[in-house]
Protein backbone atom coordinates (compact mmCIF):
# COMPACT_ATOMS: atom_id res chain seq x y z
CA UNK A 1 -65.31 18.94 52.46
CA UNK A 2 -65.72 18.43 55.97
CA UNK A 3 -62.86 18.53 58.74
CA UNK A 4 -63.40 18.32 62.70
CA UNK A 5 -60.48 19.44 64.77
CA UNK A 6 -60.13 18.04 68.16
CA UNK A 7 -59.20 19.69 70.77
CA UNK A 8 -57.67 22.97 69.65
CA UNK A 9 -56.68 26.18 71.66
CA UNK A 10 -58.39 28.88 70.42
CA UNK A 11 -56.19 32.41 70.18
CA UNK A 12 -58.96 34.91 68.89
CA UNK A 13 -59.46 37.89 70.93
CA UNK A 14 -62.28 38.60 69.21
CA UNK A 15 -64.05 35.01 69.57
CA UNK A 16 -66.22 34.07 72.74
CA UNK A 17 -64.28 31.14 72.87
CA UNK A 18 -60.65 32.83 73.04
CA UNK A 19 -58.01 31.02 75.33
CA UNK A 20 -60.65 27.75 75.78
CA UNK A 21 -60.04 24.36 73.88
CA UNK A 22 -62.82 23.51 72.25
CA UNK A 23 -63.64 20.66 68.76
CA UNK A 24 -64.49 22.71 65.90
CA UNK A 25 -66.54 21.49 63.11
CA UNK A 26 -66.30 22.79 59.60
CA UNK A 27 -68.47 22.11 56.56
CA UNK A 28 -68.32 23.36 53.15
CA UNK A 29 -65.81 25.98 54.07
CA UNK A 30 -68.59 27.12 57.06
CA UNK A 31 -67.74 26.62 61.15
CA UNK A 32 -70.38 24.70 61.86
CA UNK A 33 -70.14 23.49 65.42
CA UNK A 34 -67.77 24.87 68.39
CA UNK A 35 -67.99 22.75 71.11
CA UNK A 36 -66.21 20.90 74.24
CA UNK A 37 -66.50 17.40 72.32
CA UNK A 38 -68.30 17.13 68.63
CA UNK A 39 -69.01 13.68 67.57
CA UNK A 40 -69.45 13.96 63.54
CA UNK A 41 -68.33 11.97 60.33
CA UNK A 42 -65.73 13.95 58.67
CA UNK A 43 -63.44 13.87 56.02
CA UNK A 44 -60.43 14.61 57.50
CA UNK A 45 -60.17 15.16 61.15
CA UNK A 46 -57.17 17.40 62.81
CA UNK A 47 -55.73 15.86 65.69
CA UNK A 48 -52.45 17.12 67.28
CA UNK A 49 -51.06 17.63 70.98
CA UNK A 50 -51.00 20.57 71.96
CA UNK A 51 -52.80 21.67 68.83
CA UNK A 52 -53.24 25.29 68.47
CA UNK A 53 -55.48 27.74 65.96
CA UNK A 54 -56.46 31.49 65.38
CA UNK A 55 -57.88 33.27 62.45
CA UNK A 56 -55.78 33.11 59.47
CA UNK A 57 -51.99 34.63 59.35
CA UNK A 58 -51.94 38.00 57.17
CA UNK A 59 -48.36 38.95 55.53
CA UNK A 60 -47.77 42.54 54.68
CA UNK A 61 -44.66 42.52 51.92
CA UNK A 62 -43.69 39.50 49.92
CA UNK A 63 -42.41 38.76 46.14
CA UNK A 64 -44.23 36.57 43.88
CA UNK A 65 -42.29 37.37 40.75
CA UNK A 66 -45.59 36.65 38.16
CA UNK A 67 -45.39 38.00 35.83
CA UNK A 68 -42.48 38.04 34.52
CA UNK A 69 -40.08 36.01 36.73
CA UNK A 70 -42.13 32.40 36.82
CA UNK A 71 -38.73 30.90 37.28
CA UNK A 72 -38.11 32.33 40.42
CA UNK A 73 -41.74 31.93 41.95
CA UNK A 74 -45.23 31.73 40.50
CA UNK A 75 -48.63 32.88 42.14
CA UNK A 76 -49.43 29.67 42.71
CA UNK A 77 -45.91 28.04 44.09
CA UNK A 78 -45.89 31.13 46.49
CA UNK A 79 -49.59 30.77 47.55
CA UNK A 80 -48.05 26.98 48.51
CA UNK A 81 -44.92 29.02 50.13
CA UNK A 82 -47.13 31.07 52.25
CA UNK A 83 -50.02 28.41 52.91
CA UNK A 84 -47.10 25.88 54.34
CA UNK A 85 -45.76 28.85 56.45
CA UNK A 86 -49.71 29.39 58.00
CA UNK A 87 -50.02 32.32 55.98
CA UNK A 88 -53.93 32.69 54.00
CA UNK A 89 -53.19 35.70 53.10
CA UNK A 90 -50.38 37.43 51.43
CA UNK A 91 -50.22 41.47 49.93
CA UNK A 92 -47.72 41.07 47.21
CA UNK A 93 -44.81 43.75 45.92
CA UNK A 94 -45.52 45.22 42.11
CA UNK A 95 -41.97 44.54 41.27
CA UNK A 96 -42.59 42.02 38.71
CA UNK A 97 -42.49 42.74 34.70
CA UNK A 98 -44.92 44.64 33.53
CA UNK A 99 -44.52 46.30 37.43
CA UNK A 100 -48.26 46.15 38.63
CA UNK A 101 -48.66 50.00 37.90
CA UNK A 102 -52.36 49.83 36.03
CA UNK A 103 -55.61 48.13 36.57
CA UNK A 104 -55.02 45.25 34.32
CA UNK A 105 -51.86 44.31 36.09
CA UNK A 106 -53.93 44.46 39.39
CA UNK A 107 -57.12 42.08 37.70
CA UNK A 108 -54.50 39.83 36.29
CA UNK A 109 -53.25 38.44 39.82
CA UNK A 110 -56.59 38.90 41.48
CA UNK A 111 -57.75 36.13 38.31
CA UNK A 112 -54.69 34.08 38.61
CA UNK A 113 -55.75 33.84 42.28
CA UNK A 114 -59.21 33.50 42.57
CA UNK A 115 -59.33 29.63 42.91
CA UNK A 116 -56.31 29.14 45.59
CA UNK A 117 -56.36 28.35 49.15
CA UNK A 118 -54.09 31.65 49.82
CA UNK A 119 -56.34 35.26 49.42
CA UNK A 120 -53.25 37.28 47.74
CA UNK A 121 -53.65 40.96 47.45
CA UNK A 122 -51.85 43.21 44.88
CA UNK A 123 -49.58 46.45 46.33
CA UNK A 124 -50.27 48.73 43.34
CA UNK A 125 -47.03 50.40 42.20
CA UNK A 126 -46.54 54.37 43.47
CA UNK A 127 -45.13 55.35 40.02
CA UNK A 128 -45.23 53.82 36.84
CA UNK A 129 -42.32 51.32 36.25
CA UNK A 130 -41.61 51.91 40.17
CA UNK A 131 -39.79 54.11 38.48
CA UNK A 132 -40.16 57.03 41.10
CA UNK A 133 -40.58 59.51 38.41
CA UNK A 134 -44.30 59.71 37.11
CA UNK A 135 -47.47 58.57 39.52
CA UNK A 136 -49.35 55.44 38.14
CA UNK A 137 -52.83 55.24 37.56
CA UNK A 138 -53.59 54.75 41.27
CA UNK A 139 -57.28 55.54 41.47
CA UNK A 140 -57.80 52.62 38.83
CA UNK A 141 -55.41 50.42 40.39
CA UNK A 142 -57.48 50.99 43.83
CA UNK A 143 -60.68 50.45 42.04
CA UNK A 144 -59.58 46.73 40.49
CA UNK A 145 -58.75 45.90 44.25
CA UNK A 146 -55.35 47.45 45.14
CA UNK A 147 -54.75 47.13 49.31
CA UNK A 148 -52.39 49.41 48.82
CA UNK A 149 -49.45 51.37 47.50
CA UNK A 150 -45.48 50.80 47.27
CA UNK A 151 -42.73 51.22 44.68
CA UNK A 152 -42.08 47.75 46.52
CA UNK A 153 -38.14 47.32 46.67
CA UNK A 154 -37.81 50.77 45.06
CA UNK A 155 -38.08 53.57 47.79
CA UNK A 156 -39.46 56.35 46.84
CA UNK A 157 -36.51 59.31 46.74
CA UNK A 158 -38.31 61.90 45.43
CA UNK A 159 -39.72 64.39 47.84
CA UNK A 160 -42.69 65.43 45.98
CA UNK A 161 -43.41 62.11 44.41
CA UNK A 162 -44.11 61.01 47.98
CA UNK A 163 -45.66 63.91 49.17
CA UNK A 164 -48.54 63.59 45.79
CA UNK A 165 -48.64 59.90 46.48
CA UNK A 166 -49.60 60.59 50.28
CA UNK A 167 -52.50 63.09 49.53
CA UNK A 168 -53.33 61.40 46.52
CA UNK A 169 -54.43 58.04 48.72
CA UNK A 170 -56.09 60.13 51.31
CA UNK A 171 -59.48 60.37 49.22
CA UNK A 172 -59.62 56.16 49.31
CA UNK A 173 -58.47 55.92 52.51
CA UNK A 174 -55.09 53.63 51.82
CA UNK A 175 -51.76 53.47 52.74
CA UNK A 176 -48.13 54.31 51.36
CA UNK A 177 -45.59 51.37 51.88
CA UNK A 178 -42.23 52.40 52.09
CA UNK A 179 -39.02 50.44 52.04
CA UNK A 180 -36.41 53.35 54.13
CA UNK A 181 -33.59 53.90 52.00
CA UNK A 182 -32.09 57.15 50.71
CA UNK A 183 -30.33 56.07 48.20
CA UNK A 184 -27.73 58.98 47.38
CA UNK A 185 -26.06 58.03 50.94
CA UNK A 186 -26.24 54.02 50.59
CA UNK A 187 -25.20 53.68 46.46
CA UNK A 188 -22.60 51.31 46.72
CA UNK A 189 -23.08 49.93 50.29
CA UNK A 190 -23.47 45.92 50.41
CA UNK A 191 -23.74 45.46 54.39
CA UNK A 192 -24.18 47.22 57.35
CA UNK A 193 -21.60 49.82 57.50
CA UNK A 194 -19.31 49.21 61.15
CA UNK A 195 -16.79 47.08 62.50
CA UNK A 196 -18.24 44.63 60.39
CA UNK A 197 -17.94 45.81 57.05
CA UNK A 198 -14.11 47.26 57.92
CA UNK A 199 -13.12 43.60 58.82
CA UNK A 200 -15.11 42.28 55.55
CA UNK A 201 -13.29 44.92 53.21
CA UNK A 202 -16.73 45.29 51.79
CA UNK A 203 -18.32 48.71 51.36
CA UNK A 204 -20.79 49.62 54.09
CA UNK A 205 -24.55 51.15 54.13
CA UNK A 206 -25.11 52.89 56.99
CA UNK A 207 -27.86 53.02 59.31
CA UNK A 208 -28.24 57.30 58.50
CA UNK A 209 -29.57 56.36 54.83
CA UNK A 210 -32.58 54.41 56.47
CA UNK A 211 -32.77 57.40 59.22
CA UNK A 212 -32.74 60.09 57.32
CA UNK A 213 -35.99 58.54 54.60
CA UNK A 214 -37.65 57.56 57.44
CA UNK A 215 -37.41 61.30 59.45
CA UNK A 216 -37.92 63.10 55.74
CA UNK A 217 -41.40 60.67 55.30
CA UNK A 218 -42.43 61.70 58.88
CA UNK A 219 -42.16 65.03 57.79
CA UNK A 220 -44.60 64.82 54.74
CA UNK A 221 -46.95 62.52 56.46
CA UNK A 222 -47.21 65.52 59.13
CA UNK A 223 -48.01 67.76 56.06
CA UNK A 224 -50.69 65.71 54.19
CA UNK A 225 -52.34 64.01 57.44
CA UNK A 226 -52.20 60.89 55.20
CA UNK A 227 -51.40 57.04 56.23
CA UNK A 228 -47.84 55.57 56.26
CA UNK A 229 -46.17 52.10 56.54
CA UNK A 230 -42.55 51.83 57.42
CA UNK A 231 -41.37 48.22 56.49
CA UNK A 232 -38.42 46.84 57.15
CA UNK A 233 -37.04 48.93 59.76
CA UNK A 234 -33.69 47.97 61.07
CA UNK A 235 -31.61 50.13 63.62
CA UNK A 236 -32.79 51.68 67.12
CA UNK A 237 -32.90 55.21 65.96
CA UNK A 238 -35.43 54.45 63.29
CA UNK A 239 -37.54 52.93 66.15
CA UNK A 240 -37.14 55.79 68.08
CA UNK A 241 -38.46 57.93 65.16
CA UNK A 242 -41.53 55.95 64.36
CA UNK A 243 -42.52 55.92 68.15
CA UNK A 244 -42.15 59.68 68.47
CA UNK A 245 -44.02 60.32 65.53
CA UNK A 246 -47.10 57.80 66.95
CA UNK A 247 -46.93 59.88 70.25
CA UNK A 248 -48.01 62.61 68.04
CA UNK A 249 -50.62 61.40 66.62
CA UNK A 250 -49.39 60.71 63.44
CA UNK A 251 -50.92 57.47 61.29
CA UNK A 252 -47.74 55.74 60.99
CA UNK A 253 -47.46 51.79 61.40
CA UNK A 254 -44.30 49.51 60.58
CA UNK A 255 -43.36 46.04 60.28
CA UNK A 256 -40.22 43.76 61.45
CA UNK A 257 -38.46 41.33 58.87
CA UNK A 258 -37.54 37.78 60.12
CA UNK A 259 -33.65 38.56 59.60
CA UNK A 260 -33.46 41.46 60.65
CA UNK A 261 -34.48 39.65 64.20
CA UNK A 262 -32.35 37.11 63.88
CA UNK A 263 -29.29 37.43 62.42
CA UNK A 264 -26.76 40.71 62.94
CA UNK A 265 -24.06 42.01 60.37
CA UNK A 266 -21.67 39.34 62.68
CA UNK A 267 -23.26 36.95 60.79
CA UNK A 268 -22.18 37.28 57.41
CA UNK A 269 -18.13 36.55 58.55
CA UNK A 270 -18.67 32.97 56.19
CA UNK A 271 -20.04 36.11 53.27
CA UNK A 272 -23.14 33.56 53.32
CA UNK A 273 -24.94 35.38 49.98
CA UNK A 274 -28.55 34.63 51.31
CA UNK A 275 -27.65 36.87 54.11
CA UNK A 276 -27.24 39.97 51.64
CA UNK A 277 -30.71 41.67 52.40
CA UNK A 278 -31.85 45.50 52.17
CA UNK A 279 -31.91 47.00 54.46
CA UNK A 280 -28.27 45.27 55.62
CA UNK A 281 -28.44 42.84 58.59
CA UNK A 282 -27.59 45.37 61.42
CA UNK A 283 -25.16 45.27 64.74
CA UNK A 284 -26.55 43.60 67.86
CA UNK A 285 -27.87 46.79 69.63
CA UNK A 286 -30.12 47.44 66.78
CA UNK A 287 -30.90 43.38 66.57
CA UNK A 288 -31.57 43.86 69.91
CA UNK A 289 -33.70 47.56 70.02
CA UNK A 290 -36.09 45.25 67.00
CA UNK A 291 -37.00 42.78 69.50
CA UNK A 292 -38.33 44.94 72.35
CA UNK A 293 -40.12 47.06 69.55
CA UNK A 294 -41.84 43.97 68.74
CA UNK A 295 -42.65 43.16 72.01
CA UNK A 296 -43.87 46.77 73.61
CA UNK A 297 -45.44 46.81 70.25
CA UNK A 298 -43.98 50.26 68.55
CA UNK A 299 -43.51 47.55 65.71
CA UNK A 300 -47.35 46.86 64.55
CA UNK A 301 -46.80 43.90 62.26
CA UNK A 302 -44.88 41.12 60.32
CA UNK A 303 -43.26 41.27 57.21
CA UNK A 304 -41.45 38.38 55.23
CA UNK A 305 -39.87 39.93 52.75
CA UNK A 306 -40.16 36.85 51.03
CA UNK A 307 -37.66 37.32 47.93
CA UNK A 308 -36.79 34.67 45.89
CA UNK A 309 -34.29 34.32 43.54
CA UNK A 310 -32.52 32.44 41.13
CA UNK A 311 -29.72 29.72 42.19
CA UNK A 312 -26.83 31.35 40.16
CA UNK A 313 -28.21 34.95 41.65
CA UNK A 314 -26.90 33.66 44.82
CA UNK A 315 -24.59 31.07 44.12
CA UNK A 316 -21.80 33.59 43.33
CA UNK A 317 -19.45 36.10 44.76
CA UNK A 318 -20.83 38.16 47.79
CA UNK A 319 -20.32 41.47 45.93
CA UNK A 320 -22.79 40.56 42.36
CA UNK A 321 -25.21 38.53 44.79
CA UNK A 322 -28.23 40.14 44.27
CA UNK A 323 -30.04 41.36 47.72
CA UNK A 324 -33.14 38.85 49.29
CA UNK A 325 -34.16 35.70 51.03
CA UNK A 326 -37.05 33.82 51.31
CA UNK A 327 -38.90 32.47 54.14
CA UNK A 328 -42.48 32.14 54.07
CA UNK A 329 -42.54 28.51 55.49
CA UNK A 330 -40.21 29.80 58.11
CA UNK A 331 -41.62 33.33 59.35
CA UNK A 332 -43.88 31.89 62.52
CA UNK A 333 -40.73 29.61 64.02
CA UNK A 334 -38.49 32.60 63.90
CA UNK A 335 -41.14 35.18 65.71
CA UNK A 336 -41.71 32.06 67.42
CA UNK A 337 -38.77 32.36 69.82
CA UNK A 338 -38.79 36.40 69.95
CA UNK A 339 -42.06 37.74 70.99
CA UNK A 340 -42.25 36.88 75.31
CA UNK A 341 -46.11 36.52 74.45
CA UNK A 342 -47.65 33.92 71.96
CA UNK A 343 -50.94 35.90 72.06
CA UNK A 344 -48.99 39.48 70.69
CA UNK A 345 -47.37 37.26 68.00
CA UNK A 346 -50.88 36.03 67.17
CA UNK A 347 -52.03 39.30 66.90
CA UNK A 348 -49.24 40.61 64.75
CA UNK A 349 -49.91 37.71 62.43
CA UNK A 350 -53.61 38.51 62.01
CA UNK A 351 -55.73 41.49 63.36
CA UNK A 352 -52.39 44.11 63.04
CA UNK A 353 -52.18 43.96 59.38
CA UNK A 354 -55.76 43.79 58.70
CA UNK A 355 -56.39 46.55 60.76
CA UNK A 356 -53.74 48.71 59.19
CA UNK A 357 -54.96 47.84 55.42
CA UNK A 358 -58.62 47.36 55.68
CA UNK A 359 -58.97 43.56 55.29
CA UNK A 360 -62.08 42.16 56.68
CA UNK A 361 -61.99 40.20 60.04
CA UNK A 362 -62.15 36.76 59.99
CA UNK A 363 -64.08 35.34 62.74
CA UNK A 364 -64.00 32.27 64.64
CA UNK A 365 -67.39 31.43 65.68
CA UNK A 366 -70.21 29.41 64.46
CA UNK A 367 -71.70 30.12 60.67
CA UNK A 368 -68.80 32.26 59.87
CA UNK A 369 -66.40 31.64 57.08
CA UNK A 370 -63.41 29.08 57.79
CA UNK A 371 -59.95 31.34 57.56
CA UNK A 372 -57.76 29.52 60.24
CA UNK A 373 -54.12 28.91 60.75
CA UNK A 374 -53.76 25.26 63.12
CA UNK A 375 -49.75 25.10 64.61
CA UNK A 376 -48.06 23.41 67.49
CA UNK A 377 -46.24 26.94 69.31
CA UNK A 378 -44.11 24.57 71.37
CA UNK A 379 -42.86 22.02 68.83
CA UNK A 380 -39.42 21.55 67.78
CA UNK A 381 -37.86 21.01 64.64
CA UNK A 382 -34.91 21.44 61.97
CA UNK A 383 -35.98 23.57 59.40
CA UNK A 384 -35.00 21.39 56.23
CA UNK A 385 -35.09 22.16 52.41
CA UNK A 386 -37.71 19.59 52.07
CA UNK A 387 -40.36 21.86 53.56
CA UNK A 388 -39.91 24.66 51.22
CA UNK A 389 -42.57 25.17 48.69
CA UNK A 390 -41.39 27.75 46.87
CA UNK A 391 -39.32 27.55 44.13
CA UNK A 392 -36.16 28.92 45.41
CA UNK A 393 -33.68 28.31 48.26
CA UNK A 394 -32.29 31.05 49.41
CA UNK A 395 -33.49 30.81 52.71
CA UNK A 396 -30.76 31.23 55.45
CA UNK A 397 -32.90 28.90 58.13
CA UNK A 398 -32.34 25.76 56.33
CA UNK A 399 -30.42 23.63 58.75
CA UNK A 400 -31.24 25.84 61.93
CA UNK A 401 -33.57 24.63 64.88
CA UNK A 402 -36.68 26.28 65.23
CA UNK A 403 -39.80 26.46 67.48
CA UNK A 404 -42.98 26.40 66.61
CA UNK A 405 -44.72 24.23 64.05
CA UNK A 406 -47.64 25.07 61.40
CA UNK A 407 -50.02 22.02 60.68
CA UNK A 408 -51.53 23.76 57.81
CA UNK A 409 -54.35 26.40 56.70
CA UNK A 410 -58.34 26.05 56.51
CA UNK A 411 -59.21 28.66 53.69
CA UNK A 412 -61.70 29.22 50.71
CA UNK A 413 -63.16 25.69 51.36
CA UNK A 414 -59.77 24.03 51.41
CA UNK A 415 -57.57 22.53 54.08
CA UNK A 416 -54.00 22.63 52.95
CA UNK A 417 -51.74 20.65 55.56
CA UNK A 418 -48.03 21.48 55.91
């Protein structure tokens, strides 16, 4: 296949041809050419104003449900999820059934996704089950291609389950995912607990039970010297703890949800179920103290938290809902119109989370491998049902205006256009 794209502005701080607008020619999955003006027969060519591209978008924490929940999402439906959002490549939770807690798990989705547009890389489960009781074969899981580790959407509680799993990774050089949430404090909470949640009559989680995981994981990581990932983080405090514990050195790095920078707990007066996330939607202030972390950049990356779910999982009373929302096709349009700097939200989408979990650098340049992301940053739009490819729709940005359009993904030898 061969595609020219005309007239594209290069965001690649790594390219010689960052910030310029240049044609770029690509051949059998190969840049060929990078030039002012390319003259060539092509296939397809790209041509767009105000067309944009960098290297391919990198997600940190999303749920494809395969194995054993096709009917909420399938590798390949949320490959198509994540390639429509600019995304070509995507680490995925273990939550699924078996939980990816062994080496075949991990060689099963790394086969199921060998021929797709969208690189997908396996989280290998912490414990077996996710269970938080019993460490799974790790060192097995790491050899078959595990980026890295996470109970997924089970925190870890156990004190000396994390404290094994931290020095156990420090031999291969990975990193712990954790999802804050000390669960003896938060059992029976369904939304941020404040004003909110007294005016809801609902029962509240409060903002000490993601606090208090996140200041007793600082703790070990001090002890073992090992690598941690906060994701998800939600109030100012637990900002506040993560950039005290980079001051000192520590290797700590956390990502941002699109919700959580969004929407606040004020949002959920209608009890709209696709707004029933963990952690809860917050109060403004902590809305607020998420933003400037992603902008001074105490928050390192992006996470979608891409969750989907069932129709009659949502379609229900508030209190059985069950927690998640997707929004891969939506993730860049929301960052879109919070980060004050296209050029940091470019990097958050692409060098951050390879940095922080080892994934090789794509390059844009000539001869290199094709892994690019084409958008319009300025373009306008109503984000519709229509332009979800995954299977489910419980994504609370249908109907909203949003900024910031993808065109599509160049990846593996494929172009797949949004």
């Amino acid at each position: 296949m061969k595609v020219l794209i005309k007239q594209a502005h290069i965001i690649c701080q790594g390219s010689p041809h960052n910030n310029s607008i240049k044609d770029i020619f690509i051949s059998d999955g190969i840049i060929q050419k990078i030039d002012d003006h390319i003259d060539v027969q092509a296939d397809q060519i790209v041509s767009y104003d105000n067309l944009h591209v960098s290297i391919g978008w990198m997600d940190v924490f999303a749920h494809f449900s395969d194995p054993g929940h096709e009917e909420r999402e399938t590798i390949e439906t949320g490959a198509a999820a994540a390639a429509a959002g600019g995304f070509t490549d995507v680490m995925i939770m273990p939550n699924t059934n078996p939980v990816i807690a062994a080496k075949s798990q991990i060689e099963y989705i790394k086969q199921r996704s060998r021929q797709l547009a969208v690189n997908i890389h396996p989280i290998g489960a912490v414990t077996k089950n996710a269970e938080g009781k019993e460490l799974a074969e790790m060192y097995d899981m790491y050899e078959s291609g595990a980026v890295a580790f996470s109970d997924g959407l089970n925190s870890i509680q156990q004190a000396n389950i994390m404290t094994k799993a931290l020095q156990y990774v420090l031999a291969n050089d990975k990193v712990i995912i954790q999802l804050p949430d000390e669960k003896s404090i938060s059992a029976h909470g369904l939304v941020n607990e404040g004003i909110v949640s007294t005016k809801m009559g609902l029962p509240g989680k409060p903002a000490i039970a993601e606090e208090l995981m996140i200041m007793r994981d600082i703790e070990l990581l001090k002890y073992t010297g090992s690598k941690l990932h906060i994701t998800g983080i939600s109030t100012r405090k637990s900002v506040e703890l993560i950039a005290a514990a980079k001051k000192s050195g520590l290797q700590i790095t956390c990502s941002a949800t699109p919700d959580q920078c969004y929407f606040s707990d004020e949002d959920l007066a209608e009890y709209d179920t696709n707004l029933k996330v963990n952690p809860p939607l917050r109060n403004q202030d902590d809305k607020t103290a998420i933003r400037e972390a992603l902008n001074n950049g105490t928050i390192d990356c992006i996470a979608s938290h891409h969750i989907p779910l069932n129709w009659d999982d949502k379609t229900c009373e508030f209190e059985y809902a069950k927690y998640g929302m997707t929004g891969l096709e939506s993730v860049f349009s929301v960052f879109n119109s919070i980060f004050i700097n296209l050029e940091h939200l470019i990097n958050h989408l692409t060098t951050h989370p390879r940095n922080i979990f080892g994934i090789a650098m794509p390059r844009i340049e000539e001869n290199a491998n094709a892994c690019l992301t084409l958008f319009q940053p300025e373009e306008t739009y109503t984000f519709e049902a229509s332009q979800i490819r995954s299977k489910a729709r419980n994504n609370p940005f249908i109907g909203k205006q949003l900024e910031g359009k993808v065109i599509g993904i160049i990846n593996n030898g494929k172009f797949v256009a949004h």
